[in-house]
N, C-alpha and C. Protein backbone atom coordinates (compact mmCIF):
# COMPACT_ATOMS: atom_id res chain seq x y z
N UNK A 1 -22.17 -9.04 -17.10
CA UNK A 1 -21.75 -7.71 -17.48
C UNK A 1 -20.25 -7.60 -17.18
N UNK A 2 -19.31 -7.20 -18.24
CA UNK A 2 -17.77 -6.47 -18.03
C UNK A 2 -17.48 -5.83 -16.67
N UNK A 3 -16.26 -6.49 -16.16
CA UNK A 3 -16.18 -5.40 -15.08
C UNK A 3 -14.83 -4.66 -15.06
N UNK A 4 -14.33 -3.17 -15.01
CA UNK A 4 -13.04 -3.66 -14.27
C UNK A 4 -12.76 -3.27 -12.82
N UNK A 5 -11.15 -3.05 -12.56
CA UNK A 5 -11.08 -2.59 -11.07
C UNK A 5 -10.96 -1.18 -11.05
N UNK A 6 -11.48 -0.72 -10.52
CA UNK A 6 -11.48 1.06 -9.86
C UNK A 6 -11.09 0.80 -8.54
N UNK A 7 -9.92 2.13 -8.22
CA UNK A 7 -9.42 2.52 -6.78
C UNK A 7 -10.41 3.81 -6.42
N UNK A 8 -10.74 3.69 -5.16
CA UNK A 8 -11.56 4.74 -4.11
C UNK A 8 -10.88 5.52 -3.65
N UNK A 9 -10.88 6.93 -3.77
CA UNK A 9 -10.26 7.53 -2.79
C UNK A 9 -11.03 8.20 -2.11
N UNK A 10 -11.10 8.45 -0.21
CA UNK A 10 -11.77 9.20 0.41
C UNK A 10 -12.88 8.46 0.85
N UNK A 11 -13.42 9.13 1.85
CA UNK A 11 -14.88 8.37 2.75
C UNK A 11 -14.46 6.81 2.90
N UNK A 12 -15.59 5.67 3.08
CA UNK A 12 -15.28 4.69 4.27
C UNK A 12 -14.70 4.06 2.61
N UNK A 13 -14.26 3.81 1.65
CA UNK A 13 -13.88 3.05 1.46
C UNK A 13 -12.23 2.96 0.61
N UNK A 14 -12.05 4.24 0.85
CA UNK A 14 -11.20 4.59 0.89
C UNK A 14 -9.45 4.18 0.44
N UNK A 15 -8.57 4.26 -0.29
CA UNK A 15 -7.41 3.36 -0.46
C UNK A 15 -8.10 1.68 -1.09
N UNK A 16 -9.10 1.23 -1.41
CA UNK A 16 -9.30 0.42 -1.98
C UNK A 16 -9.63 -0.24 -3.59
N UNK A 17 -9.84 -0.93 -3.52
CA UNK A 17 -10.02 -1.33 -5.72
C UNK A 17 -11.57 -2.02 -5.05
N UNK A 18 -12.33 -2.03 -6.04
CA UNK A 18 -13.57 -2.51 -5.81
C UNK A 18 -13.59 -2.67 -7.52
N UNK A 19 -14.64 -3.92 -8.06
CA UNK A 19 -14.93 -3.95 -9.12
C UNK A 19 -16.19 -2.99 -9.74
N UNK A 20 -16.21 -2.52 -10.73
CA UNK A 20 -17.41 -1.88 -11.33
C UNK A 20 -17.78 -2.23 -12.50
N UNK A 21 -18.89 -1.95 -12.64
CA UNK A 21 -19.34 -2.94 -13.88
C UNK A 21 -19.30 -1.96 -14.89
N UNK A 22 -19.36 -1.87 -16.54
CA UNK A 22 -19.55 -0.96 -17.40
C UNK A 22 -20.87 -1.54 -18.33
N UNK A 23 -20.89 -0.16 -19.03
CA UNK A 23 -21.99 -0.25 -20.03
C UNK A 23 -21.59 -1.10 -21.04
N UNK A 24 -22.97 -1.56 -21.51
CA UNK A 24 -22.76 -2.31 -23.11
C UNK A 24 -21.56 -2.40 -23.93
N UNK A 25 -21.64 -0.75 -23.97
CA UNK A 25 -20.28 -0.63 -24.69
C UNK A 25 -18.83 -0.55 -23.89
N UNK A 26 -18.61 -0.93 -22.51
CA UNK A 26 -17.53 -0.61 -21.92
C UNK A 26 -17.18 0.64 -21.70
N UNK A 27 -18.51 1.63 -21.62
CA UNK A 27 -17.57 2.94 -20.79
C UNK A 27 -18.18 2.40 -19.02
N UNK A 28 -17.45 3.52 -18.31
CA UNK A 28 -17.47 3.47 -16.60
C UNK A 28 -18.69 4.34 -16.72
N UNK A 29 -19.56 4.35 -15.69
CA UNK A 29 -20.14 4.97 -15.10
C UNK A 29 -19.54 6.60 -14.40
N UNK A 30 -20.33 7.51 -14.58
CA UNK A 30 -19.87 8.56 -13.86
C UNK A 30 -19.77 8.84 -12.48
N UNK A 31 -20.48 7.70 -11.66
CA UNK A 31 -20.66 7.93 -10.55
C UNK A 31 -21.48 5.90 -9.58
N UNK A 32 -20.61 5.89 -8.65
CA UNK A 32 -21.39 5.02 -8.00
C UNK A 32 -21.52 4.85 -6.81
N UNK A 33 -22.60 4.25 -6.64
CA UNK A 33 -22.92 4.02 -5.20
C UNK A 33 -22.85 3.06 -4.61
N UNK A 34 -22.02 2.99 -3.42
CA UNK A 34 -21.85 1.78 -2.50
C UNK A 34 -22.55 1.43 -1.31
N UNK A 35 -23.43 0.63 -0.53
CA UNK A 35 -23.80 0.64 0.31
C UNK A 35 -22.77 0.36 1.82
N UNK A 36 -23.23 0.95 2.65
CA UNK A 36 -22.45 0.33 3.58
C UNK A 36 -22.84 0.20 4.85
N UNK A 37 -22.51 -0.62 5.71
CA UNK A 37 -22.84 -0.96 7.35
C UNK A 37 -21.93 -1.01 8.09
N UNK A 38 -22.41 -0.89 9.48
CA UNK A 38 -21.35 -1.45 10.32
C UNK A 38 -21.64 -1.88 11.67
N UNK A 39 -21.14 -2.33 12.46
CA UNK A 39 -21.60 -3.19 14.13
C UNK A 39 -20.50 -2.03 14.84
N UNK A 40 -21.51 -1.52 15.58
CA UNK A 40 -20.85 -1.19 17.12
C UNK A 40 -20.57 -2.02 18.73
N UNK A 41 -19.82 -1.77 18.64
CA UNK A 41 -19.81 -2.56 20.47
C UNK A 41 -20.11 -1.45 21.08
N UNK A 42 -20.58 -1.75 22.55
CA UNK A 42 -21.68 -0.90 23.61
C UNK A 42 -22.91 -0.87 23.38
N UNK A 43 -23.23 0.42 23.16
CA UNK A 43 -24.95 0.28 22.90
C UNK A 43 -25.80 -0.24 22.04
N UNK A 44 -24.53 -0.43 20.85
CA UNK A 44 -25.51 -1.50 20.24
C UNK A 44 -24.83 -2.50 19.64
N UNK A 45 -25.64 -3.86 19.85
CA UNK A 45 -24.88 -5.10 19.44
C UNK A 45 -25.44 -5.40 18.11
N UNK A 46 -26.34 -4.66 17.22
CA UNK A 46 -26.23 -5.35 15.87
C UNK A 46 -25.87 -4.11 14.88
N UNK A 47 -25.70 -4.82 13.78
CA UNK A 47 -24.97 -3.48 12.62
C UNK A 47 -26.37 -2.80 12.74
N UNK A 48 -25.66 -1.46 12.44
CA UNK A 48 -26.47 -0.28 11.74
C UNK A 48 -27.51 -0.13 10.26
N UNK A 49 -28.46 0.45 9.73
CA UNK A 49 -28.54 0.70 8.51
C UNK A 49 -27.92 0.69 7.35
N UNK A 50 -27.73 0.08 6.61
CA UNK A 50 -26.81 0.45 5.46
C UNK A 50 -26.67 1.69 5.12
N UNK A 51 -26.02 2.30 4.72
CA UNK A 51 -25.58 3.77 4.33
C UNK A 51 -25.25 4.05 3.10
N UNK A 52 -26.01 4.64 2.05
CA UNK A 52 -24.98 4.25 0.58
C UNK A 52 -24.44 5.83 0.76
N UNK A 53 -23.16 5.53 0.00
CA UNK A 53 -21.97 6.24 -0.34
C UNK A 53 -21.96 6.72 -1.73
N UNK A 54 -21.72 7.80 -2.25
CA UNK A 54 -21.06 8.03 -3.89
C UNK A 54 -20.14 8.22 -4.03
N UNK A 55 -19.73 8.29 -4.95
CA UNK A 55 -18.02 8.31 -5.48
C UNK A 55 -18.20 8.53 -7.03
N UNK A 56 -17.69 9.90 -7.05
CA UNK A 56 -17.64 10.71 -8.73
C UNK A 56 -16.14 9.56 -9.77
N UNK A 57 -16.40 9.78 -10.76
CA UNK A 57 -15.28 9.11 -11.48
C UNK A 57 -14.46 10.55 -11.93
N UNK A 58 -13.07 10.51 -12.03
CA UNK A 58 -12.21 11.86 -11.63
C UNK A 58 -12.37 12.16 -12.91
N UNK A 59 -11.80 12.99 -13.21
CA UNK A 59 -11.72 13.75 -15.08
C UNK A 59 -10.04 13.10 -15.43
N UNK A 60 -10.28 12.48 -17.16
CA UNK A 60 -9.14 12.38 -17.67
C UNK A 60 -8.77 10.61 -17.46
N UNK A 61 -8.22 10.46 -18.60
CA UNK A 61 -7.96 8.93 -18.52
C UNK A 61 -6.97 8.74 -17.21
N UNK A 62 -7.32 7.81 -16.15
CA UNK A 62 -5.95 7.60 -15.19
C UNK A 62 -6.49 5.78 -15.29
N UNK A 63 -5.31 5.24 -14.97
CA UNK A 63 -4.95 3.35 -15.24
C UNK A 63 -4.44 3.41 -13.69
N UNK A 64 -5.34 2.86 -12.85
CA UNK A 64 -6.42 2.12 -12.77
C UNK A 64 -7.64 3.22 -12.55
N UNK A 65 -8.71 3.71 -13.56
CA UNK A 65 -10.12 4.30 -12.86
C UNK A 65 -9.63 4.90 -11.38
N UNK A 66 -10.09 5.75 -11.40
CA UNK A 66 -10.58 6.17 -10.04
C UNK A 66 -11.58 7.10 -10.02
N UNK A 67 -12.10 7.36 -8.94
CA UNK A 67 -12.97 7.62 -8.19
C UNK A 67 -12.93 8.53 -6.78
N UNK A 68 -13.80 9.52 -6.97
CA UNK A 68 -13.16 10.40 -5.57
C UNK A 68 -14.69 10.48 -4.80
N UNK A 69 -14.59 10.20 -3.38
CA UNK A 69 -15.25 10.02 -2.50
C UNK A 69 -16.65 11.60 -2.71
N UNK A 70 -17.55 11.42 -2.53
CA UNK A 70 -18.58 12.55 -2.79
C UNK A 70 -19.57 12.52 -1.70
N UNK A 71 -19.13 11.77 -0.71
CA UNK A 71 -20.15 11.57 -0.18
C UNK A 71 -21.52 10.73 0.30
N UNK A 72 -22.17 10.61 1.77
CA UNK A 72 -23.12 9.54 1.71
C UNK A 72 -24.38 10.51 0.74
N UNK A 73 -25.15 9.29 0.47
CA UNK A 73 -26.29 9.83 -0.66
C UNK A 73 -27.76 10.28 0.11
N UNK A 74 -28.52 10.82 0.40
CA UNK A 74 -29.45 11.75 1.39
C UNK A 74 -30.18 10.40 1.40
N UNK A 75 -30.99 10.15 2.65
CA UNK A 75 -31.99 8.73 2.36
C UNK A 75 -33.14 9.06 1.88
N UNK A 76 -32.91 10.03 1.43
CA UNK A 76 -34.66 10.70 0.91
C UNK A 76 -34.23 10.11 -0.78
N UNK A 77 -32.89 9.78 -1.32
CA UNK A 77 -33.06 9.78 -2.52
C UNK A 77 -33.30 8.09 -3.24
């Protein structure tokens, strides 16, 4: 599947380009979700749950894609 690069803005991933994949026809997605983890030192020595994240795609053509932080996604969903 096509990919290109989208920049993140906001929540953990923040200031970055991540690849995204598009549809058949090469449009973006309106919205995606990232999973994410992480390791604490102290009380606990192994990573956490993954956490997925969303990220809306902004309104209006901008070069490179972006994406604005929306939030982790409820684990009920």
């Amino acid at each position: 599947m096509p990919a290109v690069e989208a920049w993140l803005l906001g929540g953990p991933a923040d200031g970055r380009f991540t690849h995204v994949e598009v549809d058949d026809d090469g449009s973006l997605p309106q919205a995606i979700v990232l999973p994410q983890s992480g390791a604490y030192l102290g009380a606990r020595d192994h990573p956490s749950p993954p956490v997925q994240h969303r990220y809306l795609r902004c309104a209006g053509e901008v070069d490179p894609p972006t994406f604005r932080y929306d939030g982790p996604v409820p684990q009920d969903q």
